[in-house]
C-alpha atoms as a PDB file:
ATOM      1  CA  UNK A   1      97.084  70.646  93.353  1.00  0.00           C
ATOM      2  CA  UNK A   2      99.838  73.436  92.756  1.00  0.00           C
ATOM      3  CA  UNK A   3      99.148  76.427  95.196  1.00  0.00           C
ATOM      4  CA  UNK A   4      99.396  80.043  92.823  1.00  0.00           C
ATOM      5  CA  UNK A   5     100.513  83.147  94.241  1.00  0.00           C
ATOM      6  CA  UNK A   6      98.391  85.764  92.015  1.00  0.00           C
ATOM      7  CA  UNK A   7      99.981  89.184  92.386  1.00  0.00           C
ATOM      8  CA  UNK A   8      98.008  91.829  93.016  1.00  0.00           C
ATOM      9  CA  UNK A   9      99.848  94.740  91.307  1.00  0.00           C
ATOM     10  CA  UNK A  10      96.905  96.072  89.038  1.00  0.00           C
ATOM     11  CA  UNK A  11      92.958  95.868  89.416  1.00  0.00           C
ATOM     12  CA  UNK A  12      92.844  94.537  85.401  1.00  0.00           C
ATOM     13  CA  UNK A  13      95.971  92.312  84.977  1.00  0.00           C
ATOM     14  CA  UNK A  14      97.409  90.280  86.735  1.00  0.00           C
ATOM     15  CA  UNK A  15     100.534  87.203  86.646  1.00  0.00           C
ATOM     16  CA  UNK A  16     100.456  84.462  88.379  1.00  0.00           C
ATOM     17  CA  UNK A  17     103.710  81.675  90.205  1.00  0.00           C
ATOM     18  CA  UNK A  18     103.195  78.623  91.546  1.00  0.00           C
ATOM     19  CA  UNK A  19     104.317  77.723  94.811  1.00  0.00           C
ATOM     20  CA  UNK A  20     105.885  75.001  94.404  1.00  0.00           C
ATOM     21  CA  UNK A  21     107.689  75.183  97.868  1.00  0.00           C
ATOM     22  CA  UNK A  22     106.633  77.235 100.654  1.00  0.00           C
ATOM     23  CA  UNK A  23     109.460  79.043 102.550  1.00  0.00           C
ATOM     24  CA  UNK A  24     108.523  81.857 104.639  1.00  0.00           C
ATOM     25  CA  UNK A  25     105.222  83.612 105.178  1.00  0.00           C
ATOM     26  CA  UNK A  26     105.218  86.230 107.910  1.00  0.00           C
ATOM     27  CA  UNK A  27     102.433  88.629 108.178  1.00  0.00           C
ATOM     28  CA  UNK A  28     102.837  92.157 109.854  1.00  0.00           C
ATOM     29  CA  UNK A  29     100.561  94.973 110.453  1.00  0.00           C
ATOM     30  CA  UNK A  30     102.108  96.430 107.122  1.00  0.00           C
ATOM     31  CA  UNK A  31     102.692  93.973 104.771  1.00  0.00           C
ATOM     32  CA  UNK A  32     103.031  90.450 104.219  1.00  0.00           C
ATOM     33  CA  UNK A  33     106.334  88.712 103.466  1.00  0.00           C
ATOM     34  CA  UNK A  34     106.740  85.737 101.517  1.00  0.00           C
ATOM     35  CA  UNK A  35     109.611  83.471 100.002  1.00  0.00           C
ATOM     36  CA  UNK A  36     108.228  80.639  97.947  1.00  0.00           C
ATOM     37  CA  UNK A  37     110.734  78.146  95.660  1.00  0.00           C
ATOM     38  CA  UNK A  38     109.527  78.584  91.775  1.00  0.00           C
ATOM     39  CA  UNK A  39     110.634  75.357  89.755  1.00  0.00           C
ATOM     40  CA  UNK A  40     111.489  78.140  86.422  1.00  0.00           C
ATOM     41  CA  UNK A  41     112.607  81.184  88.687  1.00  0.00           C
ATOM     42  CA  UNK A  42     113.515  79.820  91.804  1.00  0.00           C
ATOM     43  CA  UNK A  43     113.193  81.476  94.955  1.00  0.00           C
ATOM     44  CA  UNK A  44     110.594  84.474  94.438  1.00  0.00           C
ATOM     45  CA  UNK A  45     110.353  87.127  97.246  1.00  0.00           C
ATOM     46  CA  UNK A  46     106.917  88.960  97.420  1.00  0.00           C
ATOM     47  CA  UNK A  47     105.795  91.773  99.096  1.00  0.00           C
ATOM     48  CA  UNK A  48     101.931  91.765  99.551  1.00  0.00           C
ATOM     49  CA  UNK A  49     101.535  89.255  96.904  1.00  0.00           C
ATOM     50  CA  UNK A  50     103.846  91.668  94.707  1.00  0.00           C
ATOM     51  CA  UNK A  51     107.092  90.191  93.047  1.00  0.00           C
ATOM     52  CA  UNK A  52     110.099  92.024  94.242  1.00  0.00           C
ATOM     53  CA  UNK A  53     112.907  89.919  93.090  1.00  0.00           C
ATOM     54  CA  UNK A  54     113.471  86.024  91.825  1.00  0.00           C
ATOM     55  CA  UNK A  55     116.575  83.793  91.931  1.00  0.00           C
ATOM     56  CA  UNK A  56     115.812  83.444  88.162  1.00  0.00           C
ATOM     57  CA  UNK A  57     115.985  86.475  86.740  1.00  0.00           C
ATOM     58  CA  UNK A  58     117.016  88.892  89.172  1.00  0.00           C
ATOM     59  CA  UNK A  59     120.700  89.084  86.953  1.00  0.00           C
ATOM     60  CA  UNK A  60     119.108  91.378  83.962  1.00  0.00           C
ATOM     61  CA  UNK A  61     117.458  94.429  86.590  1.00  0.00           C
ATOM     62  CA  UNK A  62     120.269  94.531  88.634  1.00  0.00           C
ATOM     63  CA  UNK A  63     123.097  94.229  85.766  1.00  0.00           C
ATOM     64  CA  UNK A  64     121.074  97.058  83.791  1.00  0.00           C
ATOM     65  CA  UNK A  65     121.133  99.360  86.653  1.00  0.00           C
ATOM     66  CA  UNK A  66     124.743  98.507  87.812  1.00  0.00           C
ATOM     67  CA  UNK A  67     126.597  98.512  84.089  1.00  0.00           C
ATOM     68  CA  UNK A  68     125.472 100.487  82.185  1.00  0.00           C
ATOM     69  CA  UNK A  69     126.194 103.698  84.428  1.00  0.00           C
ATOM     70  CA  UNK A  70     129.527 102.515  85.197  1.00  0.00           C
ATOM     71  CA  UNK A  71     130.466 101.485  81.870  1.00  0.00           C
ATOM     72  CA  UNK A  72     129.245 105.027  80.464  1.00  0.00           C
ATOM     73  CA  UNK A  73     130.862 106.995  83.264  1.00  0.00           C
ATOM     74  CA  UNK A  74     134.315 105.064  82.395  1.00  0.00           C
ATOM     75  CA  UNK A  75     136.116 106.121  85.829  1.00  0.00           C
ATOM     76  CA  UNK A  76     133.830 105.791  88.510  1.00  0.00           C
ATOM     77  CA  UNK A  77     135.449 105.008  91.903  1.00  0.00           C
ATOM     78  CA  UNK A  78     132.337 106.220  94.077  1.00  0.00           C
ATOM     79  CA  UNK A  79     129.099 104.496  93.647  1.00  0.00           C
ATOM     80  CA  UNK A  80     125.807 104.980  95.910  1.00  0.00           C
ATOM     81  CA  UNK A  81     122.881 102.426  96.499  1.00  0.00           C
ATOM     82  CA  UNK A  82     119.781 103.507  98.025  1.00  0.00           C
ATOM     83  CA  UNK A  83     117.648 100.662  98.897  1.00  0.00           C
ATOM     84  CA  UNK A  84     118.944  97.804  97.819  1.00  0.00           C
ATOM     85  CA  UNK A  85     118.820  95.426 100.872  1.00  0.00           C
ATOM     86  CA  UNK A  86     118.747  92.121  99.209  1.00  0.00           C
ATOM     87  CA  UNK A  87     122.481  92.903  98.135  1.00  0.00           C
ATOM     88  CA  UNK A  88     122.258  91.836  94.655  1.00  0.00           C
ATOM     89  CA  UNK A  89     122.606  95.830  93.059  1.00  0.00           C
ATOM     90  CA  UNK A  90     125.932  95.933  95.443  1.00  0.00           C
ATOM     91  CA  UNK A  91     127.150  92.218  93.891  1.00  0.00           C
ATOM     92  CA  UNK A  92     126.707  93.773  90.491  1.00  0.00           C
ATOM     93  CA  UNK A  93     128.316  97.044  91.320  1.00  0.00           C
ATOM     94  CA  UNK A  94     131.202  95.134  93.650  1.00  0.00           C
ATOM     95  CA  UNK A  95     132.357  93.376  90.056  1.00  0.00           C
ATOM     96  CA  UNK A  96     133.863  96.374  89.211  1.00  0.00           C
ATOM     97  CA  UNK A  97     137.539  96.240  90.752  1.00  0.00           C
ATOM     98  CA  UNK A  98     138.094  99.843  89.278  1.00  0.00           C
ATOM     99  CA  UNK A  99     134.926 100.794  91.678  1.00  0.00           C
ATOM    100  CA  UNK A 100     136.578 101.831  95.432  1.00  0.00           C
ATOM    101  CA  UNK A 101     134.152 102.983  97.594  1.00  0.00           C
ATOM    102  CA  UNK A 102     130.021 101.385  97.687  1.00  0.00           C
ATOM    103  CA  UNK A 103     127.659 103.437 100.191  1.00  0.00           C
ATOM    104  CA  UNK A 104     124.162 101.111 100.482  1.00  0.00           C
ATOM    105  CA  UNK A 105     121.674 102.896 102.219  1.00  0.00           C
ATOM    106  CA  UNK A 106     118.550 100.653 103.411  1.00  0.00           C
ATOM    107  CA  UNK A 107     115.862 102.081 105.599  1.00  0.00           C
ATOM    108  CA  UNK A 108     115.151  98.370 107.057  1.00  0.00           C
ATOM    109  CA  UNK A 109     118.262  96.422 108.898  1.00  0.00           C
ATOM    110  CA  UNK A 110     115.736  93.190 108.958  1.00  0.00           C
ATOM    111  CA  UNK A 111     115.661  93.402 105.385  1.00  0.00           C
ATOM    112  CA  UNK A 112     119.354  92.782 105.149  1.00  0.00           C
ATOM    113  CA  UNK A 113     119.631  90.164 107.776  1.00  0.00           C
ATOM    114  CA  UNK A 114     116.342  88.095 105.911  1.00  0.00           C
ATOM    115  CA  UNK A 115     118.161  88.040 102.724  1.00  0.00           C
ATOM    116  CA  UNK A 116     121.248  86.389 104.213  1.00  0.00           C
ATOM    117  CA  UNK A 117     119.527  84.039 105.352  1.00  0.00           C
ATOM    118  CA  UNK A 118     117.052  83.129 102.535  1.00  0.00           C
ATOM    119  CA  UNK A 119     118.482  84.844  99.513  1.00  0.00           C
ATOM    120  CA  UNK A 120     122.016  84.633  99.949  1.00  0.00           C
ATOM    121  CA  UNK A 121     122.562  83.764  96.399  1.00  0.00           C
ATOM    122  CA  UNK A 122     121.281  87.489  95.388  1.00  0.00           C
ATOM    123  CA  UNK A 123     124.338  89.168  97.720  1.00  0.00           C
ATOM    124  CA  UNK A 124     126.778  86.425  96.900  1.00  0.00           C
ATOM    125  CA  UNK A 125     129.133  87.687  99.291  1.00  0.00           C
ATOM    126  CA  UNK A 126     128.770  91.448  98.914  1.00  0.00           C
ATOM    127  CA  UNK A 127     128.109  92.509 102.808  1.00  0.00           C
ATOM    128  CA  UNK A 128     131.749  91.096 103.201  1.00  0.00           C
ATOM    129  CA  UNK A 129     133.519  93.220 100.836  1.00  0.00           C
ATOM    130  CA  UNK A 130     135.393  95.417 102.579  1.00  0.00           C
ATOM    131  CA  UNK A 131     134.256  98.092 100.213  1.00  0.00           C
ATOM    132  CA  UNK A 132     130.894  98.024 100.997  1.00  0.00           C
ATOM    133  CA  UNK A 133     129.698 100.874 103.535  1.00  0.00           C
ATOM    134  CA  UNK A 134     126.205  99.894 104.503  1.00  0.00           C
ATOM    135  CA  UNK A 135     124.332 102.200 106.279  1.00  0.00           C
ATOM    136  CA  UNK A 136     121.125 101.432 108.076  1.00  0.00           C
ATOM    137  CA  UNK A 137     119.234 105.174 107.345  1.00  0.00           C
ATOM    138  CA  UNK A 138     115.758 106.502 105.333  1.00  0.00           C
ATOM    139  CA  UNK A 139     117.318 107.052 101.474  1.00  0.00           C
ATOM    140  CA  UNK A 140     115.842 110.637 101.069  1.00  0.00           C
ATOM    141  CA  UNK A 141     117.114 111.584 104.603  1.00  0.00           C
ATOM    142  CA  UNK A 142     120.594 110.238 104.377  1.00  0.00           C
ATOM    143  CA  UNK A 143     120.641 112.305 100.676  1.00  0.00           C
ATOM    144  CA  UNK A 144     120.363 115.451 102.463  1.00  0.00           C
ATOM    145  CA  UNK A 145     123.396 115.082 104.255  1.00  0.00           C
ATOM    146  CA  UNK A 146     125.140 112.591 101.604  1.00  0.00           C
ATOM    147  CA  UNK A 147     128.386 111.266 103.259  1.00  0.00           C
ATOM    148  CA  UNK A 148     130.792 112.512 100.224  1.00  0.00           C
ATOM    149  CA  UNK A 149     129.940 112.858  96.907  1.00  0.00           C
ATOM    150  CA  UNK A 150     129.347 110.208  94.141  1.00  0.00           C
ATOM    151  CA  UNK A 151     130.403 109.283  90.722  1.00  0.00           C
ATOM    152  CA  UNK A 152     127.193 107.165  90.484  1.00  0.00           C
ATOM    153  CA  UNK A 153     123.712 106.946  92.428  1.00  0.00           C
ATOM    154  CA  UNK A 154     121.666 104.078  91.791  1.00  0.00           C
ATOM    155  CA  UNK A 155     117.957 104.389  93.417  1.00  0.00           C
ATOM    156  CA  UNK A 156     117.025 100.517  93.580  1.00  0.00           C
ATOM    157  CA  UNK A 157     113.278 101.234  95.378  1.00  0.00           C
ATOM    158  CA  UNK A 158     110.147  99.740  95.703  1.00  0.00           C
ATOM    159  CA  UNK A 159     107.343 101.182  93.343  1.00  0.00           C
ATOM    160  CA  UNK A 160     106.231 104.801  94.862  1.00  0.00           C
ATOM    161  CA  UNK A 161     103.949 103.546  97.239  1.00  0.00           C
ATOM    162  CA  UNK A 162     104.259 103.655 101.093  1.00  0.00           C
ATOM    163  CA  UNK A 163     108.163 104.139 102.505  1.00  0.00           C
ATOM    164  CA  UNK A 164     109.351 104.444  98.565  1.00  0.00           C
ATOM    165  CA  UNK A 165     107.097 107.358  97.226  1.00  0.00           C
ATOM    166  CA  UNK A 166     109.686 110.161  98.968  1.00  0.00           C
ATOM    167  CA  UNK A 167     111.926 108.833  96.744  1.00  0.00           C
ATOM    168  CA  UNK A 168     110.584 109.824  93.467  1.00  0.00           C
ATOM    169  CA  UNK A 169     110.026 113.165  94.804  1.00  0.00           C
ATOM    170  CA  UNK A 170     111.397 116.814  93.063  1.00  0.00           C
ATOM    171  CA  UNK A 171     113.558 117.209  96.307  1.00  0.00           C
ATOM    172  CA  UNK A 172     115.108 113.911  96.316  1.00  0.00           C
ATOM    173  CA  UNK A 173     116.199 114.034  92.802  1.00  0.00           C
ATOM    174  CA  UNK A 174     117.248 117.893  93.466  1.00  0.00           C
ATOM    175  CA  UNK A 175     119.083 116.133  96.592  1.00  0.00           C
ATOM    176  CA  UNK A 176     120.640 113.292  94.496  1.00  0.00           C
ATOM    177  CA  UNK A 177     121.767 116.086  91.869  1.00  0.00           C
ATOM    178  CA  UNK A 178     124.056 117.675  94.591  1.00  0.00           C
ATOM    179  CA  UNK A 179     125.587 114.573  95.394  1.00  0.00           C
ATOM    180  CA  UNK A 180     126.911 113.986  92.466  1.00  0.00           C
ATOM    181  CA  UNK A 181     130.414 114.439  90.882  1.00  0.00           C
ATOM    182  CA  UNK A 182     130.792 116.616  87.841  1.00  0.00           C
ATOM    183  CA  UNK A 183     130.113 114.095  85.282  1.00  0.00           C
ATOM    184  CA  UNK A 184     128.167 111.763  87.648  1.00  0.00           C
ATOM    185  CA  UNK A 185     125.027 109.246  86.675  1.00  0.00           C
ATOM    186  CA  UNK A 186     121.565 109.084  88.536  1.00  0.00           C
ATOM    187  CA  UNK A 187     119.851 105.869  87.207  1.00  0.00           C
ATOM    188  CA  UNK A 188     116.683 105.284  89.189  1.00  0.00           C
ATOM    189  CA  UNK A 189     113.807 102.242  88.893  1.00  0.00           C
ATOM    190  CA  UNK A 190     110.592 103.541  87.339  1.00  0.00           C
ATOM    191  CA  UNK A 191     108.687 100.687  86.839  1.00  0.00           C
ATOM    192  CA  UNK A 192     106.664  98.981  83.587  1.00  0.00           C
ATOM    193  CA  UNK A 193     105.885 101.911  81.413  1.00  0.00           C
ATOM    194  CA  UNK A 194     102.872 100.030  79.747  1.00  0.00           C
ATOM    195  CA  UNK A 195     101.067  99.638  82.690  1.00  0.00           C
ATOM    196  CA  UNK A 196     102.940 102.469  85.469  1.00  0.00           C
ATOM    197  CA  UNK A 197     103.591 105.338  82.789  1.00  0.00           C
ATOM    198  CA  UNK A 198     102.386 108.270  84.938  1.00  0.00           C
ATOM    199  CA  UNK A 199     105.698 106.623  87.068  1.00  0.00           C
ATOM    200  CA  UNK A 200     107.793 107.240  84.132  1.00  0.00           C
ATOM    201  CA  UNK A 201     106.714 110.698  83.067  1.00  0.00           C
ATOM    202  CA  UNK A 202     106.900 112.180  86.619  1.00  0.00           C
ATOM    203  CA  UNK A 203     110.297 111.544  87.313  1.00  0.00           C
ATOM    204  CA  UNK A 204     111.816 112.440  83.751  1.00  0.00           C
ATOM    205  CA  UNK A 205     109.440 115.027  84.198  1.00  0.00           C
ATOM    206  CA  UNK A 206     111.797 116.513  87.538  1.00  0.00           C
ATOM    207  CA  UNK A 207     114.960 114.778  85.543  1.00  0.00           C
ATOM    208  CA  UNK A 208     114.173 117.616  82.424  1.00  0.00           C
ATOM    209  CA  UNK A 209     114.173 120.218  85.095  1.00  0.00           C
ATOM    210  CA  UNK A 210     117.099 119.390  86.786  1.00  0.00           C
ATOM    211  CA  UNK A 211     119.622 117.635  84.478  1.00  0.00           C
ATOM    212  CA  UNK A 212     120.969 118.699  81.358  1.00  0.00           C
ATOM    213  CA  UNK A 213     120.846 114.752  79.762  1.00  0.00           C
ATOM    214  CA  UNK A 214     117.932 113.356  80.872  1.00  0.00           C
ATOM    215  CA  UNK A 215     115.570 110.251  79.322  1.00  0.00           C
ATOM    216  CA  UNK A 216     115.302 106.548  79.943  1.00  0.00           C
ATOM    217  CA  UNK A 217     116.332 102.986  78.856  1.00  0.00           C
ATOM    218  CA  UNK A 218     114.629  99.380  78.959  1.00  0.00           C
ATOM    219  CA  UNK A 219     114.983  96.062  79.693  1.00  0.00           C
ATOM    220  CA  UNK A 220     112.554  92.920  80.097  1.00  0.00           C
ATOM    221  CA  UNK A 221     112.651  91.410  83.745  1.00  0.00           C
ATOM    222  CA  UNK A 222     110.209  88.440  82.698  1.00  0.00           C
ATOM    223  CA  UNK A 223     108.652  89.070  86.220  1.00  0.00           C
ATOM    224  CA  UNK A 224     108.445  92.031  86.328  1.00  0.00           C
ATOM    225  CA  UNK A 225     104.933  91.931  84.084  1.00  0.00           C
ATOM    226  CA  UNK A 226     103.403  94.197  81.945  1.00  0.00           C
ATOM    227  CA  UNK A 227     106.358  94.819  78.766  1.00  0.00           C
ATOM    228  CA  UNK A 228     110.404  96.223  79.092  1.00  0.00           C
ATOM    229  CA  UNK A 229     111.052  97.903  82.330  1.00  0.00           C
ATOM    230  CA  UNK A 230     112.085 101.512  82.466  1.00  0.00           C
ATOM    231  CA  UNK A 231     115.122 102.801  84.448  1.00  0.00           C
ATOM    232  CA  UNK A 232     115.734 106.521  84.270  1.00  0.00           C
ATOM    233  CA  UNK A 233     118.600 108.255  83.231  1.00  0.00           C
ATOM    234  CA  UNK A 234     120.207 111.729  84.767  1.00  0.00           C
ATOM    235  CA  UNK A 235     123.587 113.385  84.218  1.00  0.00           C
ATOM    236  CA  UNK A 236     125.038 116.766  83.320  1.00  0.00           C
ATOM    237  CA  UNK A 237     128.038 115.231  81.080  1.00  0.00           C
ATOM    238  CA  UNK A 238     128.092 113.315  78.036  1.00  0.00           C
ATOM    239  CA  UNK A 239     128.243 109.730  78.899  1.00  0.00           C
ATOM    240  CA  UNK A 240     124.876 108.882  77.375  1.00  0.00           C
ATOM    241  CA  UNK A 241     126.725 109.369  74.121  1.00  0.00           C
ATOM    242  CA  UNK A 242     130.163 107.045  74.660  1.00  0.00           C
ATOM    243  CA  UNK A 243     130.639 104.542  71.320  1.00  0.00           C
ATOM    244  CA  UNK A 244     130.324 101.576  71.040  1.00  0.00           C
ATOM    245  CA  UNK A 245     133.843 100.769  70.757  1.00  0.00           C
ATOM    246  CA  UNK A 246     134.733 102.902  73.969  1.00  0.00           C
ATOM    247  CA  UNK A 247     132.214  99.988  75.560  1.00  0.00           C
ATOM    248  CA  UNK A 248     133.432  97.335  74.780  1.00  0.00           C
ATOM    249  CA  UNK A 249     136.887  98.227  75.544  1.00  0.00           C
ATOM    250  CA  UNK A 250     136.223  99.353  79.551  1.00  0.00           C
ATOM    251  CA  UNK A 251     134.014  95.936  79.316  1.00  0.00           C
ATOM    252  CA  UNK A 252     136.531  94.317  78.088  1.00  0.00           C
ATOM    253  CA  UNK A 253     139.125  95.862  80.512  1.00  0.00           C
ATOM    254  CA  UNK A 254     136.575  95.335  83.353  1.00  0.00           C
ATOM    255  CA  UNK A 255     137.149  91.727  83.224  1.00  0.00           C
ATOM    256  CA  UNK A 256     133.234  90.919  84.130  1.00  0.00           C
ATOM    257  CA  UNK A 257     131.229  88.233  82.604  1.00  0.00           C
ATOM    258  CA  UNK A 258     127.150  89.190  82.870  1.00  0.00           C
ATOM    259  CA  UNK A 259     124.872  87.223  81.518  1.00  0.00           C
ATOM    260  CA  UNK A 260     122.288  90.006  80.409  1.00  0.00           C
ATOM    261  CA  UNK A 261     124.326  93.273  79.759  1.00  0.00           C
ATOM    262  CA  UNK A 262     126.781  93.809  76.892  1.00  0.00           C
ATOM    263  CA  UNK A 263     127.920  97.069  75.128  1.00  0.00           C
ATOM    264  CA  UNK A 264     125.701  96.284  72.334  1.00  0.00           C
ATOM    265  CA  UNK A 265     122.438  95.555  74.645  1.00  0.00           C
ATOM    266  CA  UNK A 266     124.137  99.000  76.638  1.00  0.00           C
ATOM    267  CA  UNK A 267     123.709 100.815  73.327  1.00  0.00           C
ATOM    268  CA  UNK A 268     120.287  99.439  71.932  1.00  0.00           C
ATOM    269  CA  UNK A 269     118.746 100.075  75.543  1.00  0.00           C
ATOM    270  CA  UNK A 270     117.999 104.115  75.120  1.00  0.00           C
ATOM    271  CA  UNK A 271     116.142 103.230  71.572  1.00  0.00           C
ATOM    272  CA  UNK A 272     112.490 103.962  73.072  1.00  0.00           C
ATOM    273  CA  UNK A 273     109.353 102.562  71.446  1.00  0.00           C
ATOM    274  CA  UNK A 274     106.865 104.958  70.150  1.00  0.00           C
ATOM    275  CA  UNK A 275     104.578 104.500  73.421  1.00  0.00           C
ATOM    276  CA  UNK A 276     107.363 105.069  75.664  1.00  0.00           C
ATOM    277  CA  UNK A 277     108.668 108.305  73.829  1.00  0.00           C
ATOM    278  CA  UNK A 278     104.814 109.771  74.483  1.00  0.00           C
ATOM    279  CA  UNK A 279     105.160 109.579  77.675  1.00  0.00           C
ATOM    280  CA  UNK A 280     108.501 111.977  77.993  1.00  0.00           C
ATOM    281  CA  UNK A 281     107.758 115.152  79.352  1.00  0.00           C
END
């Protein structure tokens, strides 16, 4: 009989993957780390029985936090990544020849090496670009003290629980805000608005206060359970508004082939369902 992993996200609701191969299983005082092979997604990585990326469809969350800030920025050369250690945010973001300069911040070296070696088809590669500066550091301290300044800042945490709650925090976002460019992006994960709203409404709820272009745009992660996923949106400029035809020509002259994003998907992501505009501050 098929073994399930259940996850154990929320008391009422729940999804469930089989097992179908058992790869790792290390338990810690902390948490408990697992990498199982999925016959539909492939290898799964949990955190205490919680998804936190597949094989499978692992493309659409990292392309949807990757393009569609560069693409709407149009000239970014500086990009930051904080979290991120499974390398597949600095694959997406490493597509971009225009991009010059990638600073990955992850609090956990081990995190890094472990994905090497069981998910190297998330990094593809990335930790050998030359243009990759990873630093082994706590996100909200190295934001502080930010090493430069950055056209884009991509927050690629864990739900705000444990070591990722500082970083959905006023200050961080208040940090972040200084670390950016005139013009630059803040995109940041915030979860399944169906089922982690309160997630959602706190952070826009800083991003109103700070930014002068603030919201949020979707995308379905099939794993990620519970309806679309959110990722937040921050700038002081007017990218949010590019054409469509501006798009699709930096697409186009990006010379990058995803398999989720396009300039129309780019587009049709900020048009919110009615549940998900209530839940703007």
């Amino acid at each position: 009989m098929t073994k399930l992993m259940m996850e154990t996200l929320y008391p009422e609701y729940a999804q469930a993957l089989s097992i179908d191969e058992l790869l790792y299983d290390s338990e810690t005082d902390h948490q408990r780390l697992k990498v199982f092979q999925n016959n539909r997604f492939g290898r799964v990585l949990t955190l205490d029985d919680v998804v936190q990326t597949t094989e499978g469809d692992n493309f659409i969350y990292h392309e949807m936090l990757t393009h569609v800030p560069i693409l709407a920025h149009g000239a970014a050369k500086r990009v930051l990544i904080i979290g991120g250690g499974d390398g597949g945010m600095a694959r997406e973001v490493l597509r971009h020849a225009s991009v010059d300069h990638v600073t990955m911040v992850e609090i956990d070296a081990g995190v890094v090496e472990f994905s090497k070696t069981y998910l190297p088809m998330l990094s593809q590669g990335a930790f050998d670009d030359p243009r990759l500066n990873l630093v082994i550091a706590d996100g909200a301290d190295f934001m502080k003290t930010p090493d430069g300044t950055f056209d884009v800042i991509i927050v690629d945490s864990t739900d705000p629980i444990g070591p990722g709650e500082v970083l959905f925090t006023d200050t961080f976002y208040g940090h972040a805000k200084n670390a950016l460019t005139p013009g630059g992006i803040l995109v940041t994960q915030n979860g399944v608005p169906f089922v982690q709203g309160d997630e959602l409404t706190n952070t826009l709820r800083a991003f109103k206060a700070l930014f002068d272009d603030w919201g949020c745009y979707l995308a379905t992660v099939p794993t990620y359970a519970g309806g679309p996923m959110a990722f937040g949106w921050a700038t002081d400029g007017e990218a949010r508004n590019v054409d469509l035809a501006t798009l699709e020509d930096r697409f186009a002259a990006a010379g990058i082939a995803p398999d989720y994003y396009t300039p129309e998907v780019h587009k049709a992501a900020f048009a919110l369902p009615g549940y998900v505009k209530k839940l703007l501050p």
